[in-house]
N, C-alpha and C. Protein backbone atom coordinates (compact mmCIF):
# COMPACT_ATOMS: atom_id res chain seq x y z
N UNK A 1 36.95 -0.28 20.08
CA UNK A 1 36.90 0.76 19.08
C UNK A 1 36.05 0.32 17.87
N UNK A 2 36.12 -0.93 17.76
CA UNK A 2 35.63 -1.45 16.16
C UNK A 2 34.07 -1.47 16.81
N UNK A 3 33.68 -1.88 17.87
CA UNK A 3 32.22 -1.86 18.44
C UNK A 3 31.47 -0.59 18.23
N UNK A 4 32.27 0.00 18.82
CA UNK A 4 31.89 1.82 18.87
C UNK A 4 31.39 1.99 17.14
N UNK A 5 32.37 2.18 16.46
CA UNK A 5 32.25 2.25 14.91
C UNK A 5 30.90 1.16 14.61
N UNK A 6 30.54 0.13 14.40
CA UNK A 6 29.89 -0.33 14.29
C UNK A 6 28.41 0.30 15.12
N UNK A 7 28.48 0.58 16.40
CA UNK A 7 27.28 1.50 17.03
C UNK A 7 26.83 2.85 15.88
N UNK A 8 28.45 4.00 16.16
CA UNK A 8 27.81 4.71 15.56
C UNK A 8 26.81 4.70 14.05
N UNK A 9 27.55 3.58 13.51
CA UNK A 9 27.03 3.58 12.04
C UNK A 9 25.40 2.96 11.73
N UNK A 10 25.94 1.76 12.91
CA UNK A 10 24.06 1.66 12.89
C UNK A 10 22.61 2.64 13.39
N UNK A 11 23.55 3.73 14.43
CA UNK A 11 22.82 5.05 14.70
C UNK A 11 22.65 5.49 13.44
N UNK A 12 23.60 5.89 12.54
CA UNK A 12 23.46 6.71 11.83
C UNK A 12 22.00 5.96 10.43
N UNK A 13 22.29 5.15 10.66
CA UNK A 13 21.20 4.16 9.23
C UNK A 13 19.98 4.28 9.78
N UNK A 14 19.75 4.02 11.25
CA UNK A 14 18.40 4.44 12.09
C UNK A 14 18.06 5.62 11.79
N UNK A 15 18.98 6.90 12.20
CA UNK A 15 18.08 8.27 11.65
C UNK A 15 17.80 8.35 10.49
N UNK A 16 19.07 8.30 9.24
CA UNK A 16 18.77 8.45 8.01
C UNK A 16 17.21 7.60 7.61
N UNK A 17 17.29 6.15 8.30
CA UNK A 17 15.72 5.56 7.45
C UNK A 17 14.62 6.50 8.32
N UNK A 18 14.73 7.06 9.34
CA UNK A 18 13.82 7.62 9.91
C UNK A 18 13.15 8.99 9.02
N UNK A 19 14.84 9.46 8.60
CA UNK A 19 14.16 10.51 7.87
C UNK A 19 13.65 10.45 6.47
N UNK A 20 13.89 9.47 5.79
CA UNK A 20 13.23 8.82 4.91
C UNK A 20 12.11 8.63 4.98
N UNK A 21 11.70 7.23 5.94
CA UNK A 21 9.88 7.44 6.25
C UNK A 21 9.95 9.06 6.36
N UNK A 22 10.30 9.67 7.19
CA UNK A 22 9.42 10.98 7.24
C UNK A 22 8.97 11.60 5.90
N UNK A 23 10.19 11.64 5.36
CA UNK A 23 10.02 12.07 4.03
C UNK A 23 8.96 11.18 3.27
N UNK A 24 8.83 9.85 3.51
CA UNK A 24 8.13 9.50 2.53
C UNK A 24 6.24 9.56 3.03
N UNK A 25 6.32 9.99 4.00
CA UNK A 25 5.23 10.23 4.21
C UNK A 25 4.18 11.62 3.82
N UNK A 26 5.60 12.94 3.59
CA UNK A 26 4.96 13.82 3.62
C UNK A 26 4.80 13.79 1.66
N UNK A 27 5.58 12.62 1.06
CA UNK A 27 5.31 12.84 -0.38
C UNK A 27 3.98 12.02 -0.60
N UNK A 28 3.46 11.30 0.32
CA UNK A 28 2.54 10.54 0.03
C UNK A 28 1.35 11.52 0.62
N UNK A 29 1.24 12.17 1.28
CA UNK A 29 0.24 13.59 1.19
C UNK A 29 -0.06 13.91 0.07
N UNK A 30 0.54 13.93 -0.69
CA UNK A 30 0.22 14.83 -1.90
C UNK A 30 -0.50 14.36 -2.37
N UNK A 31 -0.72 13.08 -2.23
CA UNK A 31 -1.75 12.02 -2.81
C UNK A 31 -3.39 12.29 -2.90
N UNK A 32 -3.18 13.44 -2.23
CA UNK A 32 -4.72 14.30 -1.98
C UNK A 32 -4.88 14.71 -2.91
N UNK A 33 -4.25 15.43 -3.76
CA UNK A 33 -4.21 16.30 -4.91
C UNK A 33 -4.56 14.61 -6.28
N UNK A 34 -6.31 15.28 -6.31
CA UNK A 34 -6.23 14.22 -7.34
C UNK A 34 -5.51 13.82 -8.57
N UNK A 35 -4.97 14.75 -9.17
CA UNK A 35 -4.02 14.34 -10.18
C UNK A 35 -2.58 13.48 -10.09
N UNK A 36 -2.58 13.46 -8.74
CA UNK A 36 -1.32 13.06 -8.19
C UNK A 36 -1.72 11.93 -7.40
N UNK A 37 -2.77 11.25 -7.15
CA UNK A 37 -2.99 9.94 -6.81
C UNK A 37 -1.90 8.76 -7.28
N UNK A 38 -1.23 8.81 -8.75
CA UNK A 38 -0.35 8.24 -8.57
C UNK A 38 1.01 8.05 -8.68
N UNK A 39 1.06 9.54 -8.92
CA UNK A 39 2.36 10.19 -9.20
C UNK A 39 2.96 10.43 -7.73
N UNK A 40 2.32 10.10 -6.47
CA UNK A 40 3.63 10.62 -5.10
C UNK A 40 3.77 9.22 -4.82
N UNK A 41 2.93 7.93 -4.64
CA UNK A 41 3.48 6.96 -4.19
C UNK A 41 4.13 6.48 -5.65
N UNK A 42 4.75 6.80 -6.57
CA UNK A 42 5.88 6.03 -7.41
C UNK A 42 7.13 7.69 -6.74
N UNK A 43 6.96 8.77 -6.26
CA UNK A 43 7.72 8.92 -6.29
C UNK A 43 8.44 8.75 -4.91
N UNK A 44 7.30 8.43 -3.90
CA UNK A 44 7.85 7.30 -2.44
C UNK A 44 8.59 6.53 -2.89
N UNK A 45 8.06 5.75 -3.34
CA UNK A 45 9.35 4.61 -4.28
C UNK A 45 10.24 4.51 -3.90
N UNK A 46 10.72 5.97 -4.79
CA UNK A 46 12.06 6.19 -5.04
C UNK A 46 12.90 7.08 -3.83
N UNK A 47 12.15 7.35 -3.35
CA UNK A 47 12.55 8.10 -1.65
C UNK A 47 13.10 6.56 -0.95
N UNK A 48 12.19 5.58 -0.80
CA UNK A 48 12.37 4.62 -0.12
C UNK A 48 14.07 4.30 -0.87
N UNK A 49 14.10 3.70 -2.33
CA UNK A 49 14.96 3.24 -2.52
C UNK A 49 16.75 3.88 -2.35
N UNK A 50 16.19 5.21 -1.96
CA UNK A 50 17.75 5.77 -1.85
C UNK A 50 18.09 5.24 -0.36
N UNK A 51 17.34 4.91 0.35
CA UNK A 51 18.13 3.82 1.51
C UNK A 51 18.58 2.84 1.34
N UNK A 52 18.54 2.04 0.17
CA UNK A 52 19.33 0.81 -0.36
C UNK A 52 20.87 1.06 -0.57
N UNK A 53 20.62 2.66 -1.16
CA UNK A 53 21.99 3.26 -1.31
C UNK A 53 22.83 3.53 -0.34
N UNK A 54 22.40 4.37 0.64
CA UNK A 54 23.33 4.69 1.88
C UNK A 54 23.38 3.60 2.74
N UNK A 55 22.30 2.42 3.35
CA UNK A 55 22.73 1.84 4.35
C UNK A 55 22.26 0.59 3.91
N UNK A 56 22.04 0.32 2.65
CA UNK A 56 21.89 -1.30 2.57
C UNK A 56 20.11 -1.83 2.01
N UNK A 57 20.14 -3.07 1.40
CA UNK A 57 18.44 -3.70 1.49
C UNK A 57 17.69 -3.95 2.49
N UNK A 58 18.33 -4.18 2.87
CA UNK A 58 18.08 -4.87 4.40
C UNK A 58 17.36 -3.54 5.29
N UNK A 59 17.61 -2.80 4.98
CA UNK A 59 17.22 -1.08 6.20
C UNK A 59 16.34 -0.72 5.22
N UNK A 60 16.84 -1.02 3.82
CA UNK A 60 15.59 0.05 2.89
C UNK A 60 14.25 -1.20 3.10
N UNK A 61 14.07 -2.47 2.78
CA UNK A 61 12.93 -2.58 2.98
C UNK A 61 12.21 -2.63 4.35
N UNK A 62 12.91 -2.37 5.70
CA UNK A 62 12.73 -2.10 7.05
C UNK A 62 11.98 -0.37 6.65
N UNK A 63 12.78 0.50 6.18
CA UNK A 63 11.92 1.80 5.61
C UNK A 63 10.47 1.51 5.05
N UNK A 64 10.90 0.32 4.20
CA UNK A 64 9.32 0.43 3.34
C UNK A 64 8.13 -0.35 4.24
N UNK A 65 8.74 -1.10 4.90
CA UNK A 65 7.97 -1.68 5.93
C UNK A 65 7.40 -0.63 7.10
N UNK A 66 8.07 0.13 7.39
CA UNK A 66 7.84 1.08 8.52
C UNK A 66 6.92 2.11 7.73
N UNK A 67 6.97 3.01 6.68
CA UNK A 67 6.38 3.80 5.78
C UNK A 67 5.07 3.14 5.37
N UNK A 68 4.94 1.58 4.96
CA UNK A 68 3.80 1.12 5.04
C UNK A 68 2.92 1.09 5.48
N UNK A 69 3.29 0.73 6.88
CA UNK A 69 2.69 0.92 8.08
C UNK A 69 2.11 2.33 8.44
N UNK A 70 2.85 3.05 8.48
CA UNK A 70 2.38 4.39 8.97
C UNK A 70 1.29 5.13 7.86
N UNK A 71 1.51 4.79 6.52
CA UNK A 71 1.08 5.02 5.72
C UNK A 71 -0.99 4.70 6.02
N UNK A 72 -0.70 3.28 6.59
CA UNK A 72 -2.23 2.98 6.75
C UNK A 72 -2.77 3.80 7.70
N UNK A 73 -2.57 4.34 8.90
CA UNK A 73 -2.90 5.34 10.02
C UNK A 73 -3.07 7.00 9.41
N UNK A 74 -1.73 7.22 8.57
CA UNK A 74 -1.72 8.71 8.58
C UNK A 74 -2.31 9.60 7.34
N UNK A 75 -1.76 8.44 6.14
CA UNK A 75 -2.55 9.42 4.97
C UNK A 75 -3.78 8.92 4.60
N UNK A 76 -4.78 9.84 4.22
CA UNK A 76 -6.45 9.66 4.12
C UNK A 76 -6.28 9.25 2.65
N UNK A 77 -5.84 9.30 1.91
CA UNK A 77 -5.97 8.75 -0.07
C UNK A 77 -5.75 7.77 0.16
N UNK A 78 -7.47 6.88 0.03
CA UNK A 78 -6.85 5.05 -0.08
C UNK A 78 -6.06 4.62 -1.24
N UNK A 79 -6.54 5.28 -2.53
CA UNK A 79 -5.58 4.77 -3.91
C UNK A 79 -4.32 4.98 -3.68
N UNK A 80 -3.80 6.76 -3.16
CA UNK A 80 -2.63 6.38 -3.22
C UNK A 80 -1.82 5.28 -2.14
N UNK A 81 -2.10 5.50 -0.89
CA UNK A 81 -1.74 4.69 0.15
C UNK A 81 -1.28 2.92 -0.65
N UNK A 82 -2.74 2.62 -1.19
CA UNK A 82 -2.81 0.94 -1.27
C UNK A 82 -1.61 1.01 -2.41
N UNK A 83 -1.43 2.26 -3.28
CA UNK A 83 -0.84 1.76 -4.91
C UNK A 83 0.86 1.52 -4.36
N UNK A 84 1.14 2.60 -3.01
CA UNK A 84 2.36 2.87 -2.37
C UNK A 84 2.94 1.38 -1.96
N UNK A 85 2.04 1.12 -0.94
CA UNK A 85 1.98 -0.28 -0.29
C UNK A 85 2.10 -1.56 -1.14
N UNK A 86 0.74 -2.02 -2.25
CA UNK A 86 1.17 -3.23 -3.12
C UNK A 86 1.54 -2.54 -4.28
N UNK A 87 2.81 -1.79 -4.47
CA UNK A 87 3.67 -1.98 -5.46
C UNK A 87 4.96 -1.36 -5.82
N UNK A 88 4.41 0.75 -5.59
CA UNK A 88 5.34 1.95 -5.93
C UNK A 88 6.79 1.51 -4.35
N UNK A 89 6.40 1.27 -3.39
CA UNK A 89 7.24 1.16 -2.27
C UNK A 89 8.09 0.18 -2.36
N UNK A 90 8.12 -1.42 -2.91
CA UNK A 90 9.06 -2.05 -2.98
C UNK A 90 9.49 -2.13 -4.27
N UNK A 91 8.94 -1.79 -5.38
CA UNK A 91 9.36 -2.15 -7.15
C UNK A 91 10.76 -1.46 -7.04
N UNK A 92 11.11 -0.23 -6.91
CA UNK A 92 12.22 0.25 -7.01
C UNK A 92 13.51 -0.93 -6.00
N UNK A 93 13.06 -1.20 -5.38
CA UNK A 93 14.18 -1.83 -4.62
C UNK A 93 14.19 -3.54 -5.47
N UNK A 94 13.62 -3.86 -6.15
CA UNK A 94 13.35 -5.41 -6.64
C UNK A 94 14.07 -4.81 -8.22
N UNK A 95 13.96 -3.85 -8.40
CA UNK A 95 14.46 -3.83 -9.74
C UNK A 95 15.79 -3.87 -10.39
N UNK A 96 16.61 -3.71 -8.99
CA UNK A 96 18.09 -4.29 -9.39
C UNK A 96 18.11 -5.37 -9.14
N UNK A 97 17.79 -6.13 -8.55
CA UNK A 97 17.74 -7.60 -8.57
C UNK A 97 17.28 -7.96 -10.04
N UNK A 98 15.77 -7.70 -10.25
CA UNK A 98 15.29 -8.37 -11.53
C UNK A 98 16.21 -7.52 -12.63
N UNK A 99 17.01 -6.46 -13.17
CA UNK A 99 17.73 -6.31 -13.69
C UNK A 99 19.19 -6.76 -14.08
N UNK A 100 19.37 -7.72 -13.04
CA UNK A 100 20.31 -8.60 -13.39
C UNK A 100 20.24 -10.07 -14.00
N UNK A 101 19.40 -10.10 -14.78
CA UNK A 101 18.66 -11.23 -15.01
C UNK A 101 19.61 -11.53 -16.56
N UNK A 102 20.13 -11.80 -17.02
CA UNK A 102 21.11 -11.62 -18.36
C UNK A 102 20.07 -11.36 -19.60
N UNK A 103 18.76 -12.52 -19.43
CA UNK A 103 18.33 -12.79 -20.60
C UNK A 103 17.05 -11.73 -20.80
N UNK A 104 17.11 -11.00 -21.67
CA UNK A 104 16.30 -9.73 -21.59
C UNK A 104 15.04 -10.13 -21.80
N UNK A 105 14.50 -11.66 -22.80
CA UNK A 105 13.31 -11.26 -22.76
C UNK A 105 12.05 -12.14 -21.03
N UNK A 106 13.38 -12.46 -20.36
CA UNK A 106 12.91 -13.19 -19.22
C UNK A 106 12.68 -11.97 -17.86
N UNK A 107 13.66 -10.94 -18.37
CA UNK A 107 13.70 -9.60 -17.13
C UNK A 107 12.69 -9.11 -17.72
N UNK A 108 12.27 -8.94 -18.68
CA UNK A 108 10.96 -7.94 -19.40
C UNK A 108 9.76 -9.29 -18.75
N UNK A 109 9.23 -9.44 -18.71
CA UNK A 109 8.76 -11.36 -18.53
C UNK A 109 8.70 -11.04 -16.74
N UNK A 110 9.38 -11.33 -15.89
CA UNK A 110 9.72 -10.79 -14.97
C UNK A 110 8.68 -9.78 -14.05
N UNK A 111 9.50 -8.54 -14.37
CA UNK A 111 9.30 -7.01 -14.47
C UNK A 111 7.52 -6.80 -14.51
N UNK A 112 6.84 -7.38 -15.58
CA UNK A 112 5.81 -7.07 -16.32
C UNK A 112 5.14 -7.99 -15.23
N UNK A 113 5.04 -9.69 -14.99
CA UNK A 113 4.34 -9.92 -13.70
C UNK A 113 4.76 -9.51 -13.09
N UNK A 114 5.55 -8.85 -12.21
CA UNK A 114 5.52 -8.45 -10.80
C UNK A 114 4.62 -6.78 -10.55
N UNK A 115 4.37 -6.41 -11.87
CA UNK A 115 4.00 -5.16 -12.01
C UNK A 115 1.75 -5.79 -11.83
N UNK A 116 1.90 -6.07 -12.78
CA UNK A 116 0.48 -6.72 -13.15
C UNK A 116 -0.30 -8.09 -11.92
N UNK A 117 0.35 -8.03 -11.12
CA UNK A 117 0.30 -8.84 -10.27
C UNK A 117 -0.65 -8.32 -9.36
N UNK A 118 0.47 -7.12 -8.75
CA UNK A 118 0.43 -6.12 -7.84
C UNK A 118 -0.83 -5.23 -8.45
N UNK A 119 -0.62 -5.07 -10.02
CA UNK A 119 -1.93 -4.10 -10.23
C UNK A 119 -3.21 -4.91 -10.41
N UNK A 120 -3.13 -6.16 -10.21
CA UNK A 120 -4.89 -6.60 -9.92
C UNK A 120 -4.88 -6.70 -8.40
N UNK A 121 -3.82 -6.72 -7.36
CA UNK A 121 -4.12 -7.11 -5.88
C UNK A 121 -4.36 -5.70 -5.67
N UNK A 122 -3.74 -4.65 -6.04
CA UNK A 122 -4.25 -3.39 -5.57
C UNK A 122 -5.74 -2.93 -6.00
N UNK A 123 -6.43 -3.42 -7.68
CA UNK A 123 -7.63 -3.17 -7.87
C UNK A 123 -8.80 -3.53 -6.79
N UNK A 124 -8.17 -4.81 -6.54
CA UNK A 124 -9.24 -5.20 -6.25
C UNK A 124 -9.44 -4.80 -4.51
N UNK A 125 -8.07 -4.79 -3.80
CA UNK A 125 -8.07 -3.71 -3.17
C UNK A 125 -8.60 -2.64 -2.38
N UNK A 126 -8.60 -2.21 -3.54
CA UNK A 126 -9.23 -0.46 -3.45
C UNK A 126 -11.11 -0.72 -3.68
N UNK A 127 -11.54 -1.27 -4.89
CA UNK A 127 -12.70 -1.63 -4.91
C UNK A 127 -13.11 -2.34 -4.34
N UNK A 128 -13.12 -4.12 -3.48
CA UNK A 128 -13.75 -4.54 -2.39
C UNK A 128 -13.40 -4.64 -0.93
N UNK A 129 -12.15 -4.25 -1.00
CA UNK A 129 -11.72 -3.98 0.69
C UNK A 129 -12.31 -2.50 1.00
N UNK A 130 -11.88 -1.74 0.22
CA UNK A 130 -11.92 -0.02 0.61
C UNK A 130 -13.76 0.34 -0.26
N UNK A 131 -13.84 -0.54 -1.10
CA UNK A 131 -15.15 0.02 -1.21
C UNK A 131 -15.03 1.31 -1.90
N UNK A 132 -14.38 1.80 -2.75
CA UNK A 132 -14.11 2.60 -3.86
C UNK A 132 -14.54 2.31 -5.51
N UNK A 133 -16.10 2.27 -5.09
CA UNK A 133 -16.07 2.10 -6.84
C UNK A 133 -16.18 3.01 -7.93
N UNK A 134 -15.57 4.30 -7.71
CA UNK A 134 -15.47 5.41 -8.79
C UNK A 134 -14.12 5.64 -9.68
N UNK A 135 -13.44 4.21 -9.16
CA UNK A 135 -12.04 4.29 -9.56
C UNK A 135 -11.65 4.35 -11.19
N UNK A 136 -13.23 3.85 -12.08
CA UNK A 136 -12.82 3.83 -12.92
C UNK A 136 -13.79 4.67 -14.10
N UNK A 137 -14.79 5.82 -13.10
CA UNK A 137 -15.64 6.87 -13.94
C UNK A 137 -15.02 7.63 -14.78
N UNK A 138 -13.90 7.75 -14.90
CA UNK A 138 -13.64 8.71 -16.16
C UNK A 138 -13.43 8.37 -17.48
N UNK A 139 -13.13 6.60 -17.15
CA UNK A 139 -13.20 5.65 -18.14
C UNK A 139 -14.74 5.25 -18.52
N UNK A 140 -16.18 5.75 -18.34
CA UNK A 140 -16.63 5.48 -18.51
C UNK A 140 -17.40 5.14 -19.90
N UNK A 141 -16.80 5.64 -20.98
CA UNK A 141 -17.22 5.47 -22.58
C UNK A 141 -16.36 4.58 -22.89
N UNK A 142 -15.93 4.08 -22.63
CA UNK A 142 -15.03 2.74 -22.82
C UNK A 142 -16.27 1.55 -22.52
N UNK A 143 -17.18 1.99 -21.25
CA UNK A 143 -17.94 0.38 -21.04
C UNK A 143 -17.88 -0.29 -20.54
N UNK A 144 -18.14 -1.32 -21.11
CA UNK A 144 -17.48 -2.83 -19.97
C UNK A 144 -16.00 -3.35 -20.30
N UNK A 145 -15.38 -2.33 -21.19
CA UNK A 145 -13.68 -2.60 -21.28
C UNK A 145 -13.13 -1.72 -20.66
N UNK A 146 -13.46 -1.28 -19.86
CA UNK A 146 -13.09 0.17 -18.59
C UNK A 146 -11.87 -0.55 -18.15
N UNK A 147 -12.24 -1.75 -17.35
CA UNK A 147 -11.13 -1.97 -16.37
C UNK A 147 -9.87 -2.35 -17.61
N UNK A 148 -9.96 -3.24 -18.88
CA UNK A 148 -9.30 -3.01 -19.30
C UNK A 148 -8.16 -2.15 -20.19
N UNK A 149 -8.91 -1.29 -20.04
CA UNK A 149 -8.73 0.31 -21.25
C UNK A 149 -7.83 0.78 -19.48
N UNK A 150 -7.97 0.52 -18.21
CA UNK A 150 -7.21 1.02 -17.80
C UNK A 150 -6.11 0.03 -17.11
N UNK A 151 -6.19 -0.91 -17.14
CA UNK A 151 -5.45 -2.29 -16.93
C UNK A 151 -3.62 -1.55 -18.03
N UNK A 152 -4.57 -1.47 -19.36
CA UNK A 152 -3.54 -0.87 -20.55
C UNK A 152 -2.60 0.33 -20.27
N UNK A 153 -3.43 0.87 -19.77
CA UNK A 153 -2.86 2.62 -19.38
C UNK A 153 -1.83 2.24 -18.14
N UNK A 154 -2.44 1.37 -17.24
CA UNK A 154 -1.14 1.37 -15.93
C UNK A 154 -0.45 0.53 -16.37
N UNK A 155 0.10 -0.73 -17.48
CA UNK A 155 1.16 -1.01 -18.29
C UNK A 155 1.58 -0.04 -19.20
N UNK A 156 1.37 0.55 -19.93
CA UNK A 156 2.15 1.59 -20.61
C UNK A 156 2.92 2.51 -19.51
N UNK A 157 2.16 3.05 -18.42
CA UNK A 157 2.48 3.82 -17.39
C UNK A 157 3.72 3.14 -16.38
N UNK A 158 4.05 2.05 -16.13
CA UNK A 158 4.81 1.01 -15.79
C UNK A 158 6.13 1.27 -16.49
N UNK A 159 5.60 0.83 -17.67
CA UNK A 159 6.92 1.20 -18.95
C UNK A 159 7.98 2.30 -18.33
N UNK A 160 7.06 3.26 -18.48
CA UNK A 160 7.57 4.22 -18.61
C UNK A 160 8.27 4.74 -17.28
N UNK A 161 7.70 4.34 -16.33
CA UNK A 161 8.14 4.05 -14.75
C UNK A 161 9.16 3.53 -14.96
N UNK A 162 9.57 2.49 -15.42
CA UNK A 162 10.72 1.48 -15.02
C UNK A 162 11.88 2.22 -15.43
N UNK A 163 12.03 2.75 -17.55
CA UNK A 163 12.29 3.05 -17.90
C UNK A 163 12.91 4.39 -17.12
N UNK A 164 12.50 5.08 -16.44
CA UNK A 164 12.86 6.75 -15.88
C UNK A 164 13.79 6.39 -14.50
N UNK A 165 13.02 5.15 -14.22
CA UNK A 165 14.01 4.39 -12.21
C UNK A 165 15.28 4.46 -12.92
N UNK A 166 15.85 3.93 -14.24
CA UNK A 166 17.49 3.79 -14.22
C UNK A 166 18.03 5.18 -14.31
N UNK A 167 17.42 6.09 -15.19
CA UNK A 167 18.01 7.54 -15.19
C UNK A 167 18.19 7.72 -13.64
N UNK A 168 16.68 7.88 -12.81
CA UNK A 168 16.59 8.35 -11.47
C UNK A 168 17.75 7.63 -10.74
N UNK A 169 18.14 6.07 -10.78
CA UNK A 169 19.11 5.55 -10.07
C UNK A 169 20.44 6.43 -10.44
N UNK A 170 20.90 6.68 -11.56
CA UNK A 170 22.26 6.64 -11.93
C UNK A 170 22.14 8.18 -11.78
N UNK A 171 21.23 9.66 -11.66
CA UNK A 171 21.46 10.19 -11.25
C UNK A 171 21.60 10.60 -9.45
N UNK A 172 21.16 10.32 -8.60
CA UNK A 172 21.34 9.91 -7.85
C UNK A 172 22.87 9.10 -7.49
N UNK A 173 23.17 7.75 -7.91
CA UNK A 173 24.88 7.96 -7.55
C UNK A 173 25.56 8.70 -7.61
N UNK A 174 25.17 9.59 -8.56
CA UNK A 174 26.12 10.53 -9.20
C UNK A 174 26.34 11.89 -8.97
N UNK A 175 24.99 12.46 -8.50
CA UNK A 175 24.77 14.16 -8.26
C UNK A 175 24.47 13.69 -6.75
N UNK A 176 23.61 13.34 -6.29
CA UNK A 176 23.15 12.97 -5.26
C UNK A 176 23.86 12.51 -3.99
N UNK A 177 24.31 11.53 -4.14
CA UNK A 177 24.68 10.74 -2.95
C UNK A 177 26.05 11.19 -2.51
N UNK A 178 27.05 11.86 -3.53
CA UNK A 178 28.07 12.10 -3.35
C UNK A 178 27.97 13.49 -2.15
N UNK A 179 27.08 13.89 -2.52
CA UNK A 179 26.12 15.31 -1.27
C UNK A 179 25.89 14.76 -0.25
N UNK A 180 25.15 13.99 -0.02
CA UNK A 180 24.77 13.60 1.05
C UNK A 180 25.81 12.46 2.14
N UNK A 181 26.84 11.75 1.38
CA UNK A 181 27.82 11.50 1.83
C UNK A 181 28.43 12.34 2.43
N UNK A 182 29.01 13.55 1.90
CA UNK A 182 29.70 15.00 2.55
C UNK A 182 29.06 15.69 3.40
N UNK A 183 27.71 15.52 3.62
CA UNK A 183 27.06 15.72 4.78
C UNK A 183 26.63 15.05 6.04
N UNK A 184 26.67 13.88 5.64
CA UNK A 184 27.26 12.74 6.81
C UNK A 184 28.50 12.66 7.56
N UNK A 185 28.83 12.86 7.03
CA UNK A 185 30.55 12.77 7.28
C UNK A 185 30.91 14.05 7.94
């Protein structure tokens, strides 16, 4: 009996991450829509991370791993794809970890390399793997401080990311999951 229970439940974490990737694939479409280059893979993210919630870390980064993957085959937006991949897809799931850090100015410290890390492996990325060098024409009266004038903008933009994941987490326990529990069940 306890086997059975244990089967069904691992069935059930298999579909749910399944439908997750699905889901997170069709938010990473949107990624077509240039204004939204990087607004669907942060909000993959957070698709990914509600599998941490229902069935564990362990399945959600198996999601982000699987969504990664598929991600390189199915959606045509290299920015958004690569930004999904080195960074929006696992940050949400690393951020309760690095939020338990006691000493605030070591989680800020933290937080900020793992962000800036990821945003020079994705620049560079997109510009000499993918061969995208228009990434930074709209910055162009800026100059030769382009990359940094936008280096600035995706830390402020970060901020403000991180800052919105705890609302997004704690609504979610709260409105969210308690739904989708009652629909499992």
């Amino acid at each position: 009996m306890k086997r059975e229970a244990q089967n069904r439940a691992k069935a059930g974490n298999i579909t749910y991450c399944g439908i997750i990737c699905a889901m997170t694939m069709l938010v990473l479409f949107g990624g077509i829509v240039p204004s939204m280059t990087y607004v669907m893979p942060a909000l993959s993210g957070i698709v990914i991370w509600s599998v941490s919630r229902q069935a564990g870390r362990n399945w959600a980064f198996l999601t982000y791993a699987a969504a990664a993957l598929l991600s390189l085959f199915l959606i045509p937006e290299m920015e958004s794809k690569t930004f999904f991949i080195m960074f929006f897809g696992y940050y949400p799931l690393l951020r309760e970890p690095i939020s338990r850090i006691s000493f605030p100015p070591a989680r800020f410290l933290v937080k900020l390399t793992v962000f800036n890390i990821a945003a020079v492996i994705s620049y560079f990325a997109v510009v000499y793997i993918f061969g995208i060098n228009d990434m930074l024409n709209d910055l162009e009266g800026f100059g030769e401080y382009a990359v940094y004038v936008f280096w600035g903008m995706g830390n402020a933009a970060f901020f403000f990311y991180d800052f919105a994941l705890k609302y997004v987490f704690y609504a979610f326990d709260f409105w969210l999951k308690p739904i989708i529990d009652k629909k499992i069940r």
